[in-house]
PDB file of N, CA and C in Angstrom:
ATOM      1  N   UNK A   1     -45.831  24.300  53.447  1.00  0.00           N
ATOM      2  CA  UNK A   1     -47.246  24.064  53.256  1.00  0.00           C
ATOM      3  C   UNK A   1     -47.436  22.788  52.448  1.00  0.00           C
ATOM      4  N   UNK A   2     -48.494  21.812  52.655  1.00  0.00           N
ATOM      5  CA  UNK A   2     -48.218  20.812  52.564  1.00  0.00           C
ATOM      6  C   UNK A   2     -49.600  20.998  51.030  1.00  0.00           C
ATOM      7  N   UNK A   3     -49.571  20.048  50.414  1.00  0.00           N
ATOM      8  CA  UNK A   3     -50.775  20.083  49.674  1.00  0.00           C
ATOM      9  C   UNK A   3     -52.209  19.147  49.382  1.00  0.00           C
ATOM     10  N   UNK A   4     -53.123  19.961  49.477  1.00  0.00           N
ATOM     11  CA  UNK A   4     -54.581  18.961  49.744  1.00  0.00           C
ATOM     12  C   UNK A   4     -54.223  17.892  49.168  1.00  0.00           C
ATOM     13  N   UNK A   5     -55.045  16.884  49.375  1.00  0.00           N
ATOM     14  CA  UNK A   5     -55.514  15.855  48.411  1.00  0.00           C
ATOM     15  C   UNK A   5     -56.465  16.492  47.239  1.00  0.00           C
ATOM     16  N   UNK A   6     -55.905  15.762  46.090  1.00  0.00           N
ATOM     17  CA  UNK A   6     -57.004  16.130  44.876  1.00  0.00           C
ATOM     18  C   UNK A   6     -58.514  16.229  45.516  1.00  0.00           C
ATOM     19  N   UNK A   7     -60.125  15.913  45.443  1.00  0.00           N
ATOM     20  CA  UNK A   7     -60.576  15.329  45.316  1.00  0.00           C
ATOM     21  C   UNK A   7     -61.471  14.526  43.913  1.00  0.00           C
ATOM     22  N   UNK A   8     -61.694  13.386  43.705  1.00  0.00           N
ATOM     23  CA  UNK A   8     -62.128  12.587  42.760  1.00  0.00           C
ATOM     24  C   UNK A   8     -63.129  13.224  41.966  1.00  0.00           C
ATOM     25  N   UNK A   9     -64.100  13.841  42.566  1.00  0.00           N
ATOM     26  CA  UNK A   9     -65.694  14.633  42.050  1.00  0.00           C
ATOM     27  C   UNK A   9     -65.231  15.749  41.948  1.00  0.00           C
ATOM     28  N   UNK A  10     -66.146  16.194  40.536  1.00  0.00           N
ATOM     29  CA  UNK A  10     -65.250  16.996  39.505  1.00  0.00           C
ATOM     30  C   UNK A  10     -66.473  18.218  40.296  1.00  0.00           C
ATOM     31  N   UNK A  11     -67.556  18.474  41.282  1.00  0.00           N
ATOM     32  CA  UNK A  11     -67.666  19.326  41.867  1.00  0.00           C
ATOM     33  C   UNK A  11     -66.897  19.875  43.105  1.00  0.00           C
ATOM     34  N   UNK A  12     -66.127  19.120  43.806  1.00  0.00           N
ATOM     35  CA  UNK A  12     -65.782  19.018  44.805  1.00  0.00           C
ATOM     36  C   UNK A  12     -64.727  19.585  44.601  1.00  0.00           C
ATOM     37  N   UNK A  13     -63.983  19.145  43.137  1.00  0.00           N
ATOM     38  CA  UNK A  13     -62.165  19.409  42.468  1.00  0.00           C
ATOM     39  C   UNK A  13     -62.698  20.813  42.589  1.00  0.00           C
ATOM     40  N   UNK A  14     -63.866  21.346  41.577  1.00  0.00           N
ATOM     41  CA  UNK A  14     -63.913  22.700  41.163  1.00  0.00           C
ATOM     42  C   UNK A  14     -63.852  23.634  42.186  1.00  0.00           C
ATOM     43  N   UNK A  15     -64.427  23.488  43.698  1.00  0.00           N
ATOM     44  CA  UNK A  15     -64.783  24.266  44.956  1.00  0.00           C
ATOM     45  C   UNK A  15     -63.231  24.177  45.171  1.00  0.00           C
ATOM     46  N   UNK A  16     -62.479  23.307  45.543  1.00  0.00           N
ATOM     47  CA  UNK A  16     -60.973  23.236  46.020  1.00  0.00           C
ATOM     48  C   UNK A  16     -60.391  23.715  45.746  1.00  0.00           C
ATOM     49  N   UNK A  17     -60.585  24.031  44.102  1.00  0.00           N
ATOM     50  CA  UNK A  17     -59.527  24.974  42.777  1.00  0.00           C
ATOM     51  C   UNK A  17     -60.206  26.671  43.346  1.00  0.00           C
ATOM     52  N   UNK A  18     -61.392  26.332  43.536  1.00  0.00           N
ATOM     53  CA  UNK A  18     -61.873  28.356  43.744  1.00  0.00           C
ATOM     54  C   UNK A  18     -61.265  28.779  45.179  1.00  0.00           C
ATOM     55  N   UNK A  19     -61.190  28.041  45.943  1.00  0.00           N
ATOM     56  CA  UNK A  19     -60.914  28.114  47.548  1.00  0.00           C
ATOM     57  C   UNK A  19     -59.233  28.453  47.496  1.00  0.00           C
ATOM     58  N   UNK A  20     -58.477  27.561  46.599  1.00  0.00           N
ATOM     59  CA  UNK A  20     -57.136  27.661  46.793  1.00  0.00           C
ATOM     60  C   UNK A  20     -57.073  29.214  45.574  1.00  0.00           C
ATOM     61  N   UNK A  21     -57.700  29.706  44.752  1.00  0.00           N
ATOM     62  CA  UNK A  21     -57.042  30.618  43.773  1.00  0.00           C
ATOM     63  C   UNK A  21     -57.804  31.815  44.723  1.00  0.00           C
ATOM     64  N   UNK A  22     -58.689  31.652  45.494  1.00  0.00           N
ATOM     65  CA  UNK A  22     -59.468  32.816  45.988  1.00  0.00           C
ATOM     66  C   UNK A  22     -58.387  32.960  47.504  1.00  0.00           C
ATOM     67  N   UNK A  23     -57.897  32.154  47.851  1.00  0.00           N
ATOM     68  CA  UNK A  23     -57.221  32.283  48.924  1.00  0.00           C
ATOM     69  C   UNK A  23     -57.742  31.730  50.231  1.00  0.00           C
ATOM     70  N   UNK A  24     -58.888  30.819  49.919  1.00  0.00           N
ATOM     71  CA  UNK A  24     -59.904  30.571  51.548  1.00  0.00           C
ATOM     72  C   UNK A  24     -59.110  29.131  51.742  1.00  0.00           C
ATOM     73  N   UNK A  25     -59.777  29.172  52.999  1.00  0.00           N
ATOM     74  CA  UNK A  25     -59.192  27.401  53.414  1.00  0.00           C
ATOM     75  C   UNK A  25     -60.009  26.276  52.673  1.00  0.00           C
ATOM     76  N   UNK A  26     -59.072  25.472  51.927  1.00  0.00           N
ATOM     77  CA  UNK A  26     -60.425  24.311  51.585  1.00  0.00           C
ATOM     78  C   UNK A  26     -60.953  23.548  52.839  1.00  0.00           C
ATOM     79  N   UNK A  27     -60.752  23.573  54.012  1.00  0.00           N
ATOM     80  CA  UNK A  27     -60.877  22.334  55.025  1.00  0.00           C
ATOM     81  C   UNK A  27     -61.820  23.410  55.723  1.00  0.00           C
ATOM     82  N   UNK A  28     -62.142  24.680  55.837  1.00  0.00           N
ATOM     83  CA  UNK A  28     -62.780  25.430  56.624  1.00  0.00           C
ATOM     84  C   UNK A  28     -64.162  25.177  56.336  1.00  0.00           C
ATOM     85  N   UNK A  29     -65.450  25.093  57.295  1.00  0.00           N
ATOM     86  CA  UNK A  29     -66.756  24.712  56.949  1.00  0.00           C
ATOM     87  C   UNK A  29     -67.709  26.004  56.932  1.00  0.00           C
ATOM     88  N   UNK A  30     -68.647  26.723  55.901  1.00  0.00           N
ATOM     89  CA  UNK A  30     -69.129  27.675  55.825  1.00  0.00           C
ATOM     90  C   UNK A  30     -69.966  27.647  57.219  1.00  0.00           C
ATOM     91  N   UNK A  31     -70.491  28.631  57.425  1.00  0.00           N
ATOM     92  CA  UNK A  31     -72.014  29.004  58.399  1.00  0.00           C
ATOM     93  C   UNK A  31     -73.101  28.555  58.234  1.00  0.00           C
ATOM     94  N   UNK A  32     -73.055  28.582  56.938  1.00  0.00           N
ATOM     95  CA  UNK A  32     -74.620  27.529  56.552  1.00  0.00           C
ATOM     96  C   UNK A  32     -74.394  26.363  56.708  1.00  0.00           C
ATOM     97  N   UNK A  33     -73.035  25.419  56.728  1.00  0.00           N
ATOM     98  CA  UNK A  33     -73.254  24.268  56.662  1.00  0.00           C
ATOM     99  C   UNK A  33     -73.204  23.661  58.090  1.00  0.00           C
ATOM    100  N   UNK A  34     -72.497  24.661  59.166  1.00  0.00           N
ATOM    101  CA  UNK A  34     -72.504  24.509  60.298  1.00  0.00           C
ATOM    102  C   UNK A  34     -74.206  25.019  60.638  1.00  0.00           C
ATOM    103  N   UNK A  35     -75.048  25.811  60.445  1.00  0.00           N
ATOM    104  CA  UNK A  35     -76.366  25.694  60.928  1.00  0.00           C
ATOM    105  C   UNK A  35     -77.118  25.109  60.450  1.00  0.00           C
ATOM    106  N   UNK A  36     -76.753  24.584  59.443  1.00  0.00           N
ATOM    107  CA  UNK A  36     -78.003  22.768  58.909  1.00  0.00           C
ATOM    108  C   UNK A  36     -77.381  22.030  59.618  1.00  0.00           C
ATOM    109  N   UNK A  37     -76.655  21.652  59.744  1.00  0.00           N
ATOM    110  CA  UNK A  37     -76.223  20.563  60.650  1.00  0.00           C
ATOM    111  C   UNK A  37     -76.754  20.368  61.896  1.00  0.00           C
ATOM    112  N   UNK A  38     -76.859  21.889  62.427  1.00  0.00           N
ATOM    113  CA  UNK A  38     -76.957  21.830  64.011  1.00  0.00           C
ATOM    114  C   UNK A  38     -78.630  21.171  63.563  1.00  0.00           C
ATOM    115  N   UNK A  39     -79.040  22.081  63.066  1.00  0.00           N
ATOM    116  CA  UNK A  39     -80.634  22.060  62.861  1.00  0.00           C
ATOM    117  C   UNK A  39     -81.264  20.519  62.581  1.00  0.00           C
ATOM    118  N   UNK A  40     -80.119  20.021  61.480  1.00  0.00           N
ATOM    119  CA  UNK A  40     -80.456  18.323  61.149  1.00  0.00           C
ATOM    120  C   UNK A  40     -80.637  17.688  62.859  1.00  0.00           C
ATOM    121  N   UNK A  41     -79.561  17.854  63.341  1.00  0.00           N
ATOM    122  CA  UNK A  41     -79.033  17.028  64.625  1.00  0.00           C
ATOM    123  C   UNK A  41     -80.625  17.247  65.951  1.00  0.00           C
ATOM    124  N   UNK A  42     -81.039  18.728  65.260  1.00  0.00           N
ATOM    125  CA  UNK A  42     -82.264  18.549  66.358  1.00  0.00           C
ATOM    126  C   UNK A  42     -83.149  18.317  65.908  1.00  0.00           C
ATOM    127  N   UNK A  43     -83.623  18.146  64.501  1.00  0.00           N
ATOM    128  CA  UNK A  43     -84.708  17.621  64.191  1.00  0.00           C
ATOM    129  C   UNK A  43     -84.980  16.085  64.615  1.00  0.00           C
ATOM    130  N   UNK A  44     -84.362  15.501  64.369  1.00  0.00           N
ATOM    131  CA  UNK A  44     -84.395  13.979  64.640  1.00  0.00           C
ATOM    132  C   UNK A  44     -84.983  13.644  65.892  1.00  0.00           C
ATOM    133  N   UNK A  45     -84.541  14.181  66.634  1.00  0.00           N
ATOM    134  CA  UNK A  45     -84.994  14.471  68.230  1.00  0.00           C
ATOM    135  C   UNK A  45     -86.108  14.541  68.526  1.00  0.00           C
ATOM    136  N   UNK A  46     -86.628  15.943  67.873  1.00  0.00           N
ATOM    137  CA  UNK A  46     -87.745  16.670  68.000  1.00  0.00           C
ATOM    138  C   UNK A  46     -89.103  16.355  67.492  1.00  0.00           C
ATOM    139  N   UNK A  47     -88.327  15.253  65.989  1.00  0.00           N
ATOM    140  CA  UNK A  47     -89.343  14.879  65.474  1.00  0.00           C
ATOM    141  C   UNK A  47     -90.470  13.767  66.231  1.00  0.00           C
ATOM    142  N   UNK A  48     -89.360  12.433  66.893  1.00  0.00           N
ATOM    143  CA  UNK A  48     -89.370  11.668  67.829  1.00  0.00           C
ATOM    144  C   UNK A  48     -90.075  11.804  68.986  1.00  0.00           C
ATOM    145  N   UNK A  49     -89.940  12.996  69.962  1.00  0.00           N
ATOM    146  CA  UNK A  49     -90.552  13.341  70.667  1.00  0.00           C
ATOM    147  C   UNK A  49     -92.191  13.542  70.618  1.00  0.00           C
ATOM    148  N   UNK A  50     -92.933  14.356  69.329  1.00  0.00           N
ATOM    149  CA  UNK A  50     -93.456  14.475  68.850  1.00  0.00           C
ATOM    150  C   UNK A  50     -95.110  13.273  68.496  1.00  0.00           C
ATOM    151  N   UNK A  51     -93.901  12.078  68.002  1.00  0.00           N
ATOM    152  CA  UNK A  51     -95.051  10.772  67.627  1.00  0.00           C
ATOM    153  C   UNK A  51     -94.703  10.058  68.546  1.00  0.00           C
ATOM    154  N   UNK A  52     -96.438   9.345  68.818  1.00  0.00           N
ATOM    155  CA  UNK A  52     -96.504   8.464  69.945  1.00  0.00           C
ATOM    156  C   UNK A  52     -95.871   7.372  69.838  1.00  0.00           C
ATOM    157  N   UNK A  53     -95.578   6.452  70.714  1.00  0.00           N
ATOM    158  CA  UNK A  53     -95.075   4.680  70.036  1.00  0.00           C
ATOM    159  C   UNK A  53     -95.449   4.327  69.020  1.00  0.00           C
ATOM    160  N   UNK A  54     -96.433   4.578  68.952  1.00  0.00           N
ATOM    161  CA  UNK A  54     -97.300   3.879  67.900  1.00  0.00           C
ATOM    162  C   UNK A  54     -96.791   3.999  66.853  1.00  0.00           C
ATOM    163  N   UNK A  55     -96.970   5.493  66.473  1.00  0.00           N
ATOM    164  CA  UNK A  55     -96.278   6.053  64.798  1.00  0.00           C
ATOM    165  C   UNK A  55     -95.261   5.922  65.018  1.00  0.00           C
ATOM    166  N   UNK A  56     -93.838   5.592  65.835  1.00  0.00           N
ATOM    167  CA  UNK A  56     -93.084   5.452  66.419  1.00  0.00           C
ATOM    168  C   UNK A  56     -92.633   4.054  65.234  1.00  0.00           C
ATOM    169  N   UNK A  57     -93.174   3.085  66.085  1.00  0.00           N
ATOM    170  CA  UNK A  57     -93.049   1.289  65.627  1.00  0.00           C
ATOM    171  C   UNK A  57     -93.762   1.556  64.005  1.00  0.00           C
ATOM    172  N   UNK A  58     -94.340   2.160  63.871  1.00  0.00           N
ATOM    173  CA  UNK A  58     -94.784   2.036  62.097  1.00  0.00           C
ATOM    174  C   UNK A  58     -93.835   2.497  61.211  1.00  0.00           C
ATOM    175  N   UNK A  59     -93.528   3.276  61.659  1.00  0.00           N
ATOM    176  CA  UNK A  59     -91.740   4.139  60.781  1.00  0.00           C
ATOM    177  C   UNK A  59     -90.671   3.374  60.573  1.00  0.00           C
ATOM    178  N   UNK A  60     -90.986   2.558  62.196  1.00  0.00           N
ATOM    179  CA  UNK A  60     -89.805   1.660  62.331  1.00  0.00           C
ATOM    180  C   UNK A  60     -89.846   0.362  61.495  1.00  0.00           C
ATOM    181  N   UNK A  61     -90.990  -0.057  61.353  1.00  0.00           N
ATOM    182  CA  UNK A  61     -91.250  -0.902  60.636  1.00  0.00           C
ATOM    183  C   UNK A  61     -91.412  -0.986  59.367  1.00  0.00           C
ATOM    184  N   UNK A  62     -91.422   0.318  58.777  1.00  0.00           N
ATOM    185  CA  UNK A  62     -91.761   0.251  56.985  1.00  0.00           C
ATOM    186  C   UNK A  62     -90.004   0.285  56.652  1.00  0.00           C
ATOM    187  N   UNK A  63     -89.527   0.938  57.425  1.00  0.00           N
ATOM    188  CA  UNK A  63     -87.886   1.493  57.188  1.00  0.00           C
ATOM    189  C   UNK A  63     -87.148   0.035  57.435  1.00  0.00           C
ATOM    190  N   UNK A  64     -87.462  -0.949  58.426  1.00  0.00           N
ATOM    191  CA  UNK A  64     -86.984  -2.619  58.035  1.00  0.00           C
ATOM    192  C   UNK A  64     -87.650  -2.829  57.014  1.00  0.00           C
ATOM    193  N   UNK A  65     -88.597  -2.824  56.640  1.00  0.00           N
ATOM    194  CA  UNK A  65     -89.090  -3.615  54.914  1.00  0.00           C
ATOM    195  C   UNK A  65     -88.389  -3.399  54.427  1.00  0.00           C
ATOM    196  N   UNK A  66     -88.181  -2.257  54.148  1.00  0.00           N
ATOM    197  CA  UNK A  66     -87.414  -1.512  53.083  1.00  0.00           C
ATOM    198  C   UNK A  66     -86.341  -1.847  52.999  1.00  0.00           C
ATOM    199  N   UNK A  67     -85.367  -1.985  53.561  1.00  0.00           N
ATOM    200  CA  UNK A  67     -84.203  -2.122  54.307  1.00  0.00           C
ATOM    201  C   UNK A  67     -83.807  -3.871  53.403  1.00  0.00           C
ATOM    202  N   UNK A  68     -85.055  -4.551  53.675  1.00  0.00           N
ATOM    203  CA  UNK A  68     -84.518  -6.196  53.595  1.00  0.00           C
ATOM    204  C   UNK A  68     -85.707  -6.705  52.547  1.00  0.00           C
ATOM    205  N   UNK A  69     -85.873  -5.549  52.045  1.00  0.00           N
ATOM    206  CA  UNK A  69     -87.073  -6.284  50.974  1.00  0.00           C
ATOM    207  C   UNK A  69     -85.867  -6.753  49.388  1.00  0.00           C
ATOM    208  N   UNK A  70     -86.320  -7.513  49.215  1.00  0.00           N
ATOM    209  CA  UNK A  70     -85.494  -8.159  48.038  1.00  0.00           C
ATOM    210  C   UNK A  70     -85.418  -7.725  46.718  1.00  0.00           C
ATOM    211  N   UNK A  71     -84.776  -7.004  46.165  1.00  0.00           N
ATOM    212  CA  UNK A  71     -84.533  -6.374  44.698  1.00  0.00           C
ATOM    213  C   UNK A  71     -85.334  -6.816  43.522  1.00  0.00           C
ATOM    214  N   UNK A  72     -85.811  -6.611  43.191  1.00  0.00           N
ATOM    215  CA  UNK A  72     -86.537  -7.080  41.756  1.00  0.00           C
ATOM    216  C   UNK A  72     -85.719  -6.626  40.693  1.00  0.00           C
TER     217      UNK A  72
END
């Protein structure tokens, strides 16, 4: 058996340390995190579908400002 990598984040270390003393897989992904995911993956979609071009190009356009607006 080979052994994880540490990880760096001292939340991430702590879940790895409970997973390996509790006996679970650290690499295994819970149920909840597999059904937000799915759920993330269709929102995006759904949301899209939803607004016309219009609100469409305005989203799109505040999210480039934002994107390339210059730091103060």
């Amino acid at each position: 058996m080979t052994n994880p990598k540490r990880p760096r984040d001292a939340n991430q270390l702590a879940t790895s340390l409970v997973d390996i003393a509790t006996g679970g897989s650290p690499d295994e992904e819970s149920s909840t995190v597999i059904r937000a995911r799915k759920g993330g993956l269709k929102g995006g979609a759904a949301r899209a579908k939803s607004l016309s071009p219009e609100e469409r190009s305005e989203i799109a356009r505040t999210a480039a400002t934002a994107r390339w607006k210059k730091g103060d």
